[in-house]
Protein backbone atom coordinates (compact mmCIF):
# COMPACT_ATOMS: atom_id res chain seq x y z
CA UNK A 1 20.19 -74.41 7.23
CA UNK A 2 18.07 -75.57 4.58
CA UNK A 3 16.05 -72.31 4.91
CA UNK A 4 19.07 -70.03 4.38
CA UNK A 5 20.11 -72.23 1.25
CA UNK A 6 16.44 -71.51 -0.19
CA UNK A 7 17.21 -67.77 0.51
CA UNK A 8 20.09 -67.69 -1.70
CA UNK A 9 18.75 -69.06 -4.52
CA UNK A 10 15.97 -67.11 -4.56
CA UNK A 11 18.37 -63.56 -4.24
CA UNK A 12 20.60 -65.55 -6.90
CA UNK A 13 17.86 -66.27 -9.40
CA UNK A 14 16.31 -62.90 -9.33
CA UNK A 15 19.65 -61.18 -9.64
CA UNK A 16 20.53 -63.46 -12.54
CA UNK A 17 16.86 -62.59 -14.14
CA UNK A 18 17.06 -58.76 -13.44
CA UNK A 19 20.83 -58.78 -14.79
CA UNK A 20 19.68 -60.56 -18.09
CA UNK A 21 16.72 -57.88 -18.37
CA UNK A 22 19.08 -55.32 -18.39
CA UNK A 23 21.39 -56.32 -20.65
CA UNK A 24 18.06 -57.20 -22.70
CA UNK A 25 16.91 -53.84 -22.16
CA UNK A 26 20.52 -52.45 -23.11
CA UNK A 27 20.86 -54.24 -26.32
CA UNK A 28 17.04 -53.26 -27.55
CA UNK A 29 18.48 -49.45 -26.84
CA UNK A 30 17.52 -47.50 -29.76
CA UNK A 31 20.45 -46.56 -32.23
CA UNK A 32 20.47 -42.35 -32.96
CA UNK A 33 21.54 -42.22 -36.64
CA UNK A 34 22.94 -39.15 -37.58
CA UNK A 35 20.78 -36.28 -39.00
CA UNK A 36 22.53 -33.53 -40.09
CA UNK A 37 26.11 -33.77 -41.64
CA UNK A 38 27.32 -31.92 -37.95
CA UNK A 39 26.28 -35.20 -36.32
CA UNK A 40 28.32 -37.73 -38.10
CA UNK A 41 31.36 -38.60 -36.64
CA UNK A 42 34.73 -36.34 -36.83
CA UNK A 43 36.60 -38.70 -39.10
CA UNK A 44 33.99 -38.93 -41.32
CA UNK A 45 33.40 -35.64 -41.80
CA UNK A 46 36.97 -34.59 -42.50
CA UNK A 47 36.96 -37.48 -44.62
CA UNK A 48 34.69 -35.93 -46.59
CA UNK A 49 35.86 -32.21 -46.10
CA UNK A 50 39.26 -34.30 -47.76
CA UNK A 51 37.06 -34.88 -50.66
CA UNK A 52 35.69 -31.71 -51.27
CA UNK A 53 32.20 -32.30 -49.97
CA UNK A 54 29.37 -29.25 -50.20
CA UNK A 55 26.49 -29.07 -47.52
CA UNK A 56 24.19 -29.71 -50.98
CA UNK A 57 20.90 -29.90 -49.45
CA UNK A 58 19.45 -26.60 -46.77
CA UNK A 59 17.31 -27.67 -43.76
CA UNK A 60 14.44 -25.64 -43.08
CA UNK A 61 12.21 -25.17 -39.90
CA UNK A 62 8.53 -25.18 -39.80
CA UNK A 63 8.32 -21.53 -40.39
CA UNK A 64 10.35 -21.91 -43.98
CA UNK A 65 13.42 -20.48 -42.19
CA UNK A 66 16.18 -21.61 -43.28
CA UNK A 67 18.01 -23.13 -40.72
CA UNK A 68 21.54 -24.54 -42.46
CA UNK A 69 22.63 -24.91 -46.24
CA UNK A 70 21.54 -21.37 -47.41
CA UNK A 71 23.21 -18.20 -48.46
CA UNK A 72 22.08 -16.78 -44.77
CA UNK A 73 20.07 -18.15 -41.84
CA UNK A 74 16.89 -17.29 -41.63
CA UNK A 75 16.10 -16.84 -45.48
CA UNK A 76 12.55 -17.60 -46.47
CA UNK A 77 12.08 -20.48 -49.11
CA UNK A 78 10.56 -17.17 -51.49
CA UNK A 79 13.58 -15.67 -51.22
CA UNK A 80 15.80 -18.98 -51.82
CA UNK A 81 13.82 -19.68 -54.78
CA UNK A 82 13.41 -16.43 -56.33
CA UNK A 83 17.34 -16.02 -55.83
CA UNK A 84 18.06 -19.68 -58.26
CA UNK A 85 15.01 -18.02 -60.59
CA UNK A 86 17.26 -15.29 -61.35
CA UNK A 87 20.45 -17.02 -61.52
CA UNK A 88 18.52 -19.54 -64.28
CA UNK A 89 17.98 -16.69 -66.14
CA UNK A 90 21.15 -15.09 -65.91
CA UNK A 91 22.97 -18.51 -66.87
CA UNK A 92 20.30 -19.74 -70.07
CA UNK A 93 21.57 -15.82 -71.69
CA UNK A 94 24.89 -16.99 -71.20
CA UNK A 95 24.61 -19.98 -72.57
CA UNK A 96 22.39 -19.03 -75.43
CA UNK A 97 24.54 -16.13 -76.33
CA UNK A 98 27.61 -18.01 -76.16
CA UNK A 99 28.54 -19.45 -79.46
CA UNK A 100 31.55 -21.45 -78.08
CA UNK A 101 28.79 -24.28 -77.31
CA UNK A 102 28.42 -25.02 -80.95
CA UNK A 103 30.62 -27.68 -80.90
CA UNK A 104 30.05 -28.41 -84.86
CA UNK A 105 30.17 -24.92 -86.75
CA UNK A 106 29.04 -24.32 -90.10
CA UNK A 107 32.22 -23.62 -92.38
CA UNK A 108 30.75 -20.04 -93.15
CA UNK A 109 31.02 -19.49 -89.12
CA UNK A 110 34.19 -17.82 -87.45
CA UNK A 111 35.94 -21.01 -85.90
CA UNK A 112 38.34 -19.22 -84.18
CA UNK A 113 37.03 -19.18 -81.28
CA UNK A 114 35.59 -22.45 -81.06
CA UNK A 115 36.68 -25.33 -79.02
CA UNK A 116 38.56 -28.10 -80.50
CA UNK A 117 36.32 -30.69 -80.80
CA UNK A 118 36.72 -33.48 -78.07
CA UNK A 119 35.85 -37.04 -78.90
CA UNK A 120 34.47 -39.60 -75.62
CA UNK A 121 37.18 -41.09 -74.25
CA UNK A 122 35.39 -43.65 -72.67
CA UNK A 123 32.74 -46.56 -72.86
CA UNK A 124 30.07 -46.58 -72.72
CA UNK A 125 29.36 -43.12 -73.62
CA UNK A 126 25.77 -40.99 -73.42
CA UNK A 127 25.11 -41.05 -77.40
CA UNK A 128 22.73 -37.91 -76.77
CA UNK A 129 25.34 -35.65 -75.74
CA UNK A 130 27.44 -33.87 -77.90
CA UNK A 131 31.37 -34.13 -78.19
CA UNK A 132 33.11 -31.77 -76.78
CA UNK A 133 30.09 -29.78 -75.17
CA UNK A 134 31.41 -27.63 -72.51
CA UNK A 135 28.18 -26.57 -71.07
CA UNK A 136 25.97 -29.13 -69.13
CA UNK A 137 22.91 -29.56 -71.78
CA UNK A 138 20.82 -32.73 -71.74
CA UNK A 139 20.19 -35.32 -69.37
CA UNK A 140 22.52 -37.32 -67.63
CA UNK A 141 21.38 -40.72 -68.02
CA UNK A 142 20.31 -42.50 -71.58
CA UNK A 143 16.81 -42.73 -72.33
CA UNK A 144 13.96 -40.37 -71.08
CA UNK A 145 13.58 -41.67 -67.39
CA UNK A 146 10.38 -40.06 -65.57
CA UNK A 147 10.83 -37.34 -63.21
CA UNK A 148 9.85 -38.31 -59.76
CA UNK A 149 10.20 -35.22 -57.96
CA UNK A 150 10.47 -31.34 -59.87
CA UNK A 151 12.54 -28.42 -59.26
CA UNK A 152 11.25 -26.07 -57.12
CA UNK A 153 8.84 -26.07 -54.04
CA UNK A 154 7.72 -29.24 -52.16
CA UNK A 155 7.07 -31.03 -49.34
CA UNK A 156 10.02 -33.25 -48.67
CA UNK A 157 9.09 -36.68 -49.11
CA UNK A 158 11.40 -37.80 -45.79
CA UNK A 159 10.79 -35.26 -43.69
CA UNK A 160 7.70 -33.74 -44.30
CA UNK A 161 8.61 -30.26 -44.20
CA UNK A 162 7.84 -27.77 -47.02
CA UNK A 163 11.70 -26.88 -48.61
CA UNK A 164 13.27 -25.36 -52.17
CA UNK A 165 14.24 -29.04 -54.33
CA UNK A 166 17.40 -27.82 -55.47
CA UNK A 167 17.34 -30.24 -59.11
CA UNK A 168 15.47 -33.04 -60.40
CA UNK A 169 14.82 -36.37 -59.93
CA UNK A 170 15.13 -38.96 -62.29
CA UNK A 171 13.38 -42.67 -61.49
CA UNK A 172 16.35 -44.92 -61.65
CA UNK A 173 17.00 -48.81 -60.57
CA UNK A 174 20.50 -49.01 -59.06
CA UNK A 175 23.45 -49.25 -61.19
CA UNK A 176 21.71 -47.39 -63.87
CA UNK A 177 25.01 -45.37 -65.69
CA UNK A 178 25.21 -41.87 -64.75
CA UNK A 179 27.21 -39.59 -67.38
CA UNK A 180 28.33 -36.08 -67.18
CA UNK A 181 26.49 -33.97 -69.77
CA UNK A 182 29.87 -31.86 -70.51
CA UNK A 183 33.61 -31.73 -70.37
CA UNK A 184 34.85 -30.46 -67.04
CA UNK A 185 36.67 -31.51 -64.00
CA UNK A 186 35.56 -33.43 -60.79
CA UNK A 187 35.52 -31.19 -58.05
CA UNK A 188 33.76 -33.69 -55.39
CA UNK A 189 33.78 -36.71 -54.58
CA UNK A 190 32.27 -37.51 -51.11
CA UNK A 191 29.20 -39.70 -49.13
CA UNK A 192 27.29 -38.28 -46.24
CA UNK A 193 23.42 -39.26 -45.03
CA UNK A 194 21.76 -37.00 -47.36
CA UNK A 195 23.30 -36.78 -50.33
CA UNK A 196 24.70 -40.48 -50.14
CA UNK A 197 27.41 -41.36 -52.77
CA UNK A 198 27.46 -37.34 -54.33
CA UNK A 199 30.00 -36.07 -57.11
CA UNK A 200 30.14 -32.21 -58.19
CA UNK A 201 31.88 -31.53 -61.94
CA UNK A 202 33.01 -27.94 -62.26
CA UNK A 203 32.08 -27.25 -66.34
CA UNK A 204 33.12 -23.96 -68.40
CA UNK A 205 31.61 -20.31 -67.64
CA UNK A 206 30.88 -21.06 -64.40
CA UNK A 207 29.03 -23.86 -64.47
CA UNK A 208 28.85 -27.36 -62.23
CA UNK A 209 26.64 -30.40 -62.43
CA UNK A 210 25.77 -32.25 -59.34
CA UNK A 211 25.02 -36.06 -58.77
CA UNK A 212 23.37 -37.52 -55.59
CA UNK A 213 22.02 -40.86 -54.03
CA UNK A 214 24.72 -42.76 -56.26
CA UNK A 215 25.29 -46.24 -55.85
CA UNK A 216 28.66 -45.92 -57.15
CA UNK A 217 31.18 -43.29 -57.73
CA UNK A 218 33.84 -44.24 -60.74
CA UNK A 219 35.76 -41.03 -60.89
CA UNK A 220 37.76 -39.11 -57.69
CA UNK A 221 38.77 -35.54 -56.93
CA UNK A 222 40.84 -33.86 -60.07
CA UNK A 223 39.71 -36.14 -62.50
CA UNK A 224 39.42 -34.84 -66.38
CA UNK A 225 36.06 -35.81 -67.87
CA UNK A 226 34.63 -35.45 -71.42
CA UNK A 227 30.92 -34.74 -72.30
CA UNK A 228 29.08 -37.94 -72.48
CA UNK A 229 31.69 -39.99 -70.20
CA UNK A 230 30.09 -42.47 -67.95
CA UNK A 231 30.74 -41.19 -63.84
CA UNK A 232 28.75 -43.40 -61.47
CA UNK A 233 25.48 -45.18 -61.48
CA UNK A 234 22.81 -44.70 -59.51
CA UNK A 235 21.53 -45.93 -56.61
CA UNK A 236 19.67 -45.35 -53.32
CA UNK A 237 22.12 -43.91 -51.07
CA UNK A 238 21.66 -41.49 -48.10
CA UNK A 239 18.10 -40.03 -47.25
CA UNK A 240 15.80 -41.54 -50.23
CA UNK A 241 12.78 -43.07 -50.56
CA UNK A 242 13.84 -45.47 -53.29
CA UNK A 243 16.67 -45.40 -55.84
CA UNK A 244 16.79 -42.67 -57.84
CA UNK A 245 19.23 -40.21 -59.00
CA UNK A 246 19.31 -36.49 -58.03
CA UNK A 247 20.83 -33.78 -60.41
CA UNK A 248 21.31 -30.50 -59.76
CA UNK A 249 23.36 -27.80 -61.68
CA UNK A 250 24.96 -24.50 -60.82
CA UNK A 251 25.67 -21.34 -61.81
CA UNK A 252 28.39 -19.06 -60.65
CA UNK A 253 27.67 -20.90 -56.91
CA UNK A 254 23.80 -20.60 -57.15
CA UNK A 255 21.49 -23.57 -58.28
CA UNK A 256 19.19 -23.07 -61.22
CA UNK A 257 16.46 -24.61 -62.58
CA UNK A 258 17.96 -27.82 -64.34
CA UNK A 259 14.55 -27.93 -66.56
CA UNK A 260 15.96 -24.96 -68.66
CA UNK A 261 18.80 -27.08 -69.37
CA UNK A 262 17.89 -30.58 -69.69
CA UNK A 263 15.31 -30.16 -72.53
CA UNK A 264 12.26 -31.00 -70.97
């Protein structure tokens, strides 16, 4: 009797310690975080779908193919950036050319064209960009913050892979203010795991200004904003390194080289 009692605490006790190792073992299990937008969860996506999110950032293979985010799969990172090349170029002789950006004409100038003059609505306000500018010139954030990562080629700095940097960033603690660098309208307003906290403004002649990484987002899909207004502030949202913000601009649906437009 005694012997069969031993027996079944033995079976008991190494069930019990086998049962705990497994639920050990299940609640060590590795989490799989999303990583592309197609992986996150249906709601969230149509969540942001809702809120006018754009696929801002193309994922490339090994190879430089692109594999999702460009104008066609398979395009070549040459290709990509020769294509925003001459789309810059296309969009500074516009701009240039233009003489509805002179916000402030000289009284010997023919005004009849020219905007009315928009003052800030809002504070704080960017004292470096003009009222009433209607293209996106300047930077969006006060001060001349260092540029962590250029337009153009690179190796990304999260996934090691050699892609087409789409704008610039700009070093940035979080909650730094953000501010739109002309009058337009919020087209965007979304959060994914790239991008983060993102907000696209759609500006005259085509053009659009493009925020990533934000910490916070104070304006929402429709919105009316003046050059200079404060939108967000940055932070260190999605797939960073460290807080920063990321600004892009468009032209006519391409990206350009923000350099060209920022002054530096």
């Amino acid at each position: 009797m005694k012997y069969d009692l031993m027996r079944v605490f033995i079976y008991v006790t190494l069930v019990g310690f086998c049962g705990g190792q497994s639920v050990a073992a299940g609640l060590l299990k590795p989490v799989k975080f999303a990583t592309t937008y197609a992986d996150l969860p249906f709601a969230v996506r149509m969540e942001n779908e809702r809120a006018g999110f754009e696929d801002w950032e193309p994922e490339y293979d090994a190879n430089g193919r692109c594999i999702r985010g460009c104008a066609y799969q398979g395009m070549n990172i040459e290709d990509d950036l020769k294509a925003m090349e001459r789309q810059t170029q296309i969009a500074v002789a516009q701009m240039n050319q233009d003489t509805s950006q002179i916000t402030h004409p000289a009284p010997s100038m023919d005004v009849t064209k020219q905007p009315a003059v928009i003052t800030p609505q809002c504070t704080p306000s960017n004292p470096a960009i003009a009222p009433g500018q209607i293209y996106p010139s300047g930077e969006p954030l006060i001060g001349r913050h260092t540029i962590t990562s250029q337009y153009g080629d690179r190796i990304h700095p999260v996934t090691k892979i050699r892609t087409p940097h789409r704008g610039i960033d700009f070093s940035a603690p979080i909650g730094t203010d953000v501010f739109s660098p002309a009058t337009g309208t919020v087209a965007s307003v979304w959060s994914d795991n790239t991008c983060g906290r993102g907000i696209r403004i759609t500006h005259s002649g085509g053009f659009e200004s493009v925020y990533c990484h934000l910490n916070s987002q104070l304006v929402k899909v429709g919105d009316t904003v003046n050059a200079g207004c404060r939108i967000g502030q940055s932070g260190n949202t999605g797939r960073t390194t460290g807080a920063h913000l990321h600004y892009g601009i468009k032209h006519n649906g391409t990206y350009v080289n923000p350099n060209k437009f920022i002054g530096r």
